[in-house]
C-alpha atoms as a PDB file:
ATOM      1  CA  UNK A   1      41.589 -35.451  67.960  1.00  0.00           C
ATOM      2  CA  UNK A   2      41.539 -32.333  65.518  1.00  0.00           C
ATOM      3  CA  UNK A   3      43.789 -29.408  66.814  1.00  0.00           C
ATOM      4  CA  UNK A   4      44.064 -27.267  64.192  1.00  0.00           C
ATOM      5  CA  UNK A   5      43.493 -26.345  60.526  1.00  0.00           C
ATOM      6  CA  UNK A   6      47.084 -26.719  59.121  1.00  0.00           C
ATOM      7  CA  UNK A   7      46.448 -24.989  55.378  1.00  0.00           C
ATOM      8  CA  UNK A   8      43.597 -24.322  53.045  1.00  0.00           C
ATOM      9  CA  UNK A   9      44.112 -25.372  49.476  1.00  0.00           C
ATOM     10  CA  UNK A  10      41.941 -23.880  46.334  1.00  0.00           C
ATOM     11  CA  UNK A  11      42.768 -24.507  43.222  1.00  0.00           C
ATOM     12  CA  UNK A  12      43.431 -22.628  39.947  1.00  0.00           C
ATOM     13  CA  UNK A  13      44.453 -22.673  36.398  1.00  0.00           C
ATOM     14  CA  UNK A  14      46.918 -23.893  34.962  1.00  0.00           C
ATOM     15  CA  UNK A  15      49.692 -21.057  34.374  1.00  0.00           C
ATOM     16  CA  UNK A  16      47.941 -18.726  36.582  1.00  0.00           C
ATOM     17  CA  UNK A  17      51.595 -18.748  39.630  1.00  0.00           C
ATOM     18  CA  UNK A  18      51.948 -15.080  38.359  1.00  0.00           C
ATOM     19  CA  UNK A  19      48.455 -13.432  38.815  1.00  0.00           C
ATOM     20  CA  UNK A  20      48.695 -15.858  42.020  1.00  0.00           C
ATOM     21  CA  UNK A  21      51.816 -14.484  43.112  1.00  0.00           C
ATOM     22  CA  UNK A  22      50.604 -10.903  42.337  1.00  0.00           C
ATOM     23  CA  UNK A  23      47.716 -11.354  44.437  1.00  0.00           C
ATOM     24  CA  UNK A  24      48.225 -13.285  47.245  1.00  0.00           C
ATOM     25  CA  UNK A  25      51.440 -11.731  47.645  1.00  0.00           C
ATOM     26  CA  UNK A  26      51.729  -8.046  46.727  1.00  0.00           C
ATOM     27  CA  UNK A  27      47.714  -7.438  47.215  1.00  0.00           C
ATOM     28  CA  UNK A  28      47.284  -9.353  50.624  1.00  0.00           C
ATOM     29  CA  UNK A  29      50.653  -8.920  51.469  1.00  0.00           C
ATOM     30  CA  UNK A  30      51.202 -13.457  52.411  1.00  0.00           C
ATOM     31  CA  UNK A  31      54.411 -14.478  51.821  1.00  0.00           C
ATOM     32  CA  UNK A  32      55.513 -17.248  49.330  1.00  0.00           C
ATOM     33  CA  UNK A  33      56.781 -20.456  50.762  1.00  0.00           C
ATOM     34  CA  UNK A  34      58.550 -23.486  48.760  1.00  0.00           C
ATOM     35  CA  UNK A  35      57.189 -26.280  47.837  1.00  0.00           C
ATOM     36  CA  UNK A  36      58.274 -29.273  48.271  1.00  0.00           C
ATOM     37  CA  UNK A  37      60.431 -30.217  45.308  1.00  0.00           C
ATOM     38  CA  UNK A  38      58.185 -33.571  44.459  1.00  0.00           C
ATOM     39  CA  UNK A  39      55.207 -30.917  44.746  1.00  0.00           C
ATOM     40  CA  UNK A  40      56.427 -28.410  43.358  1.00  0.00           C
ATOM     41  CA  UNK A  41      56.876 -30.155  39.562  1.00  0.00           C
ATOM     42  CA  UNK A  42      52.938 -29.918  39.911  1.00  0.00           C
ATOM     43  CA  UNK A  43      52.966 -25.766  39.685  1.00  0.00           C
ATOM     44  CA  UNK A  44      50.921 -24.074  41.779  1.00  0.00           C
ATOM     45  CA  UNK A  45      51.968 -21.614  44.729  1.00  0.00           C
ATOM     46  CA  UNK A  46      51.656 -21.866  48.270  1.00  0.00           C
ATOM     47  CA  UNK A  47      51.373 -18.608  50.828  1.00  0.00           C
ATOM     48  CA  UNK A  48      51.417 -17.644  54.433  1.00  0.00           C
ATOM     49  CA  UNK A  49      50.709 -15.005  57.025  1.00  0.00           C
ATOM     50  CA  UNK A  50      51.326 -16.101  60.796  1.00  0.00           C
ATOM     51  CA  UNK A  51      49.300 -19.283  61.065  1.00  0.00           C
ATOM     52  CA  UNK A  52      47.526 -19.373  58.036  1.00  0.00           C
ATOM     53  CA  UNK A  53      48.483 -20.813  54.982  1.00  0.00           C
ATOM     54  CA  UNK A  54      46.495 -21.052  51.632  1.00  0.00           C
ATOM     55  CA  UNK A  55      48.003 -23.799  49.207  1.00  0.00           C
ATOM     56  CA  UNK A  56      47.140 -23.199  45.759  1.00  0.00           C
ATOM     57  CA  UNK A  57      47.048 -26.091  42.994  1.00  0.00           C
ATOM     58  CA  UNK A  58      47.059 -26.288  39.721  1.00  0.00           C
ATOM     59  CA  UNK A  59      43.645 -28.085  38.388  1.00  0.00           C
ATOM     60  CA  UNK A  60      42.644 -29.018  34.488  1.00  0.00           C
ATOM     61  CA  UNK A  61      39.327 -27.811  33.928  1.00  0.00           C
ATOM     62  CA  UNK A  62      39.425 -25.146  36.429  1.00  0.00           C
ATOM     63  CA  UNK A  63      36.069 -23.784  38.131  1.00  0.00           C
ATOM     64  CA  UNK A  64      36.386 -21.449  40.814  1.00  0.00           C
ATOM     65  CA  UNK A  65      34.772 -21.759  44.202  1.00  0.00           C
ATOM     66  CA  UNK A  66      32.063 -19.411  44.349  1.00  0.00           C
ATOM     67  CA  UNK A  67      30.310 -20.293  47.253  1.00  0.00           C
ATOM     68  CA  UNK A  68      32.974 -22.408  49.327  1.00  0.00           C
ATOM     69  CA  UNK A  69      35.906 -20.118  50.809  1.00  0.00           C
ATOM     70  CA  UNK A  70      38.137 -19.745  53.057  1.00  0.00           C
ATOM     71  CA  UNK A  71      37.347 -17.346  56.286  1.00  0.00           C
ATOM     72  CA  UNK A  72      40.487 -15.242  56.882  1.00  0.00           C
ATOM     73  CA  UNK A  73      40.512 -13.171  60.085  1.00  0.00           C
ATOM     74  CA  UNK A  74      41.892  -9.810  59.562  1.00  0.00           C
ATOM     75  CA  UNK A  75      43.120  -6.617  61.615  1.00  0.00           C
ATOM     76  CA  UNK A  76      41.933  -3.664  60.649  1.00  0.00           C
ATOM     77  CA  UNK A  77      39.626  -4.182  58.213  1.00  0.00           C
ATOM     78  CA  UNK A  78      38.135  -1.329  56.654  1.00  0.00           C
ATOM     79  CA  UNK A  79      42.244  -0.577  55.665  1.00  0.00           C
ATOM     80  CA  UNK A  80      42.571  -3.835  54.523  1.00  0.00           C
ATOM     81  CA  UNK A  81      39.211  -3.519  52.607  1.00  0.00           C
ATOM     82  CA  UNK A  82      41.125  -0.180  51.111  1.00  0.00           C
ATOM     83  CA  UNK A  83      43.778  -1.831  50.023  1.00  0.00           C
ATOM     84  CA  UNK A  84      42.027  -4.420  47.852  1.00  0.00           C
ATOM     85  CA  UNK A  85      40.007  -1.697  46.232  1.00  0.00           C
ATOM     86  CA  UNK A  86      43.284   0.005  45.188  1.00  0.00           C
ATOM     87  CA  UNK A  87      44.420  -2.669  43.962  1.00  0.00           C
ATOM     88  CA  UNK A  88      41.215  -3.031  42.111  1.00  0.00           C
ATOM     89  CA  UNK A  89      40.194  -6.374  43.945  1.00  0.00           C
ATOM     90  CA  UNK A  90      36.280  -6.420  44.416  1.00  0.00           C
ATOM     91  CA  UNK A  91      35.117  -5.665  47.794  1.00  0.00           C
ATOM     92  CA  UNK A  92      31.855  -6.872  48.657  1.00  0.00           C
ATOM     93  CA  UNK A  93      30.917  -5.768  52.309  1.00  0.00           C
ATOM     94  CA  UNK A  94      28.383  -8.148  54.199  1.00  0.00           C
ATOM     95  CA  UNK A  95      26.486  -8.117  57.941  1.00  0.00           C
ATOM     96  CA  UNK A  96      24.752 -11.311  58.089  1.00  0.00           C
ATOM     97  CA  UNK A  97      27.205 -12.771  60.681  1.00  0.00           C
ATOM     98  CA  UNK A  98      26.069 -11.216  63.858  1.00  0.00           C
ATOM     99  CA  UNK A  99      28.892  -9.737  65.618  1.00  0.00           C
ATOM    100  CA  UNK A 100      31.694  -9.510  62.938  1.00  0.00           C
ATOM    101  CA  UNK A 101      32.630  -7.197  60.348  1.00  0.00           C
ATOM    102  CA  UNK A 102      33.252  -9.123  57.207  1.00  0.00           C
ATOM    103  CA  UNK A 103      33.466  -8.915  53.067  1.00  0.00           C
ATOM    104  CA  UNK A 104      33.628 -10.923  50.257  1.00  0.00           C
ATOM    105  CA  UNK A 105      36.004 -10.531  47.380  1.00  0.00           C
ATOM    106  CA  UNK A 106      37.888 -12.797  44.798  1.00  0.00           C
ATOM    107  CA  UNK A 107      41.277 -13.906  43.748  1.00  0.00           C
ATOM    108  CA  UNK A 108      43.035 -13.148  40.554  1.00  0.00           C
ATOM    109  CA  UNK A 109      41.378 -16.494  39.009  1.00  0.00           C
ATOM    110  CA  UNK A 110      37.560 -16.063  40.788  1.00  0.00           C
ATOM    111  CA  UNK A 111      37.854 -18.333  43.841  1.00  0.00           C
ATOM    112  CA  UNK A 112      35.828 -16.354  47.064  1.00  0.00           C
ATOM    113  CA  UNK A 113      37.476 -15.229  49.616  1.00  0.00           C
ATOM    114  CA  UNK A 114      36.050 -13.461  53.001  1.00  0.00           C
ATOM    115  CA  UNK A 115      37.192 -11.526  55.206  1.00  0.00           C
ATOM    116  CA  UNK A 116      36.060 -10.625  58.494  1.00  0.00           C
ATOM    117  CA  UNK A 117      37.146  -9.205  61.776  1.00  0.00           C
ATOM    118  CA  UNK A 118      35.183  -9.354  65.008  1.00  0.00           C
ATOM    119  CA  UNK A 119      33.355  -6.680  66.506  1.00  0.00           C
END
């Protein structure tokens, strides 16, 4: 039986761990976690915040995901939304999902991300 997600991995460039770090870190404010040591000879970064954890990997031949993403809940989204715009992330607001506030933006590399918050 499932019980949870336990991470979300998307995958990037090779030599992208600093416009990762910049992002995921300083933008949406996760926090880097180690890799494992065998892992971590791949490159690549992994994050958190609370229970969520995104796992980036380094991929040859790198496409990002434009239409699968990850769904990250947020607090207080119209400041979150804020902060991404001055950090000069795109901010693409959507209501097609009846009773949640949500937009779409991308990472440093193009990989879509939403966010949304319940009503």
């Amino acid at each position: 039986m499932l019980v949870a997600v336990d991470h979300v991995q998307l995958a990037a460039p090779p030599g992208s761990e600093d416009a990762l770090r910049a992002y995921y870190g300083g933008v949406l404010g996760m926090t880097e976690i180690p890799k494992p040591p065998a892992l971590a000879a791949r490159g690549g970064c992994w994050f958190e915040a609370g229970f969520v954890q995104l796992h980036l990997g380094v991929e040859t031949g790198f496409r990002p995901a434009k239409k699968a993403h990850p769904g990250l809940r947020v607090a207080g989204i119209e400041a979150y939304a804020a902060r991404l715009t001055a950090h000069g992330a795109p901010v693409t607001w959507d209501d097609g999902l009846p009773g949640h506030r949500r937009f779409y933006s991308e990472d440093p590399v193009g990989n879509r991300l939403e966010f949304l918050q319940p009503r």
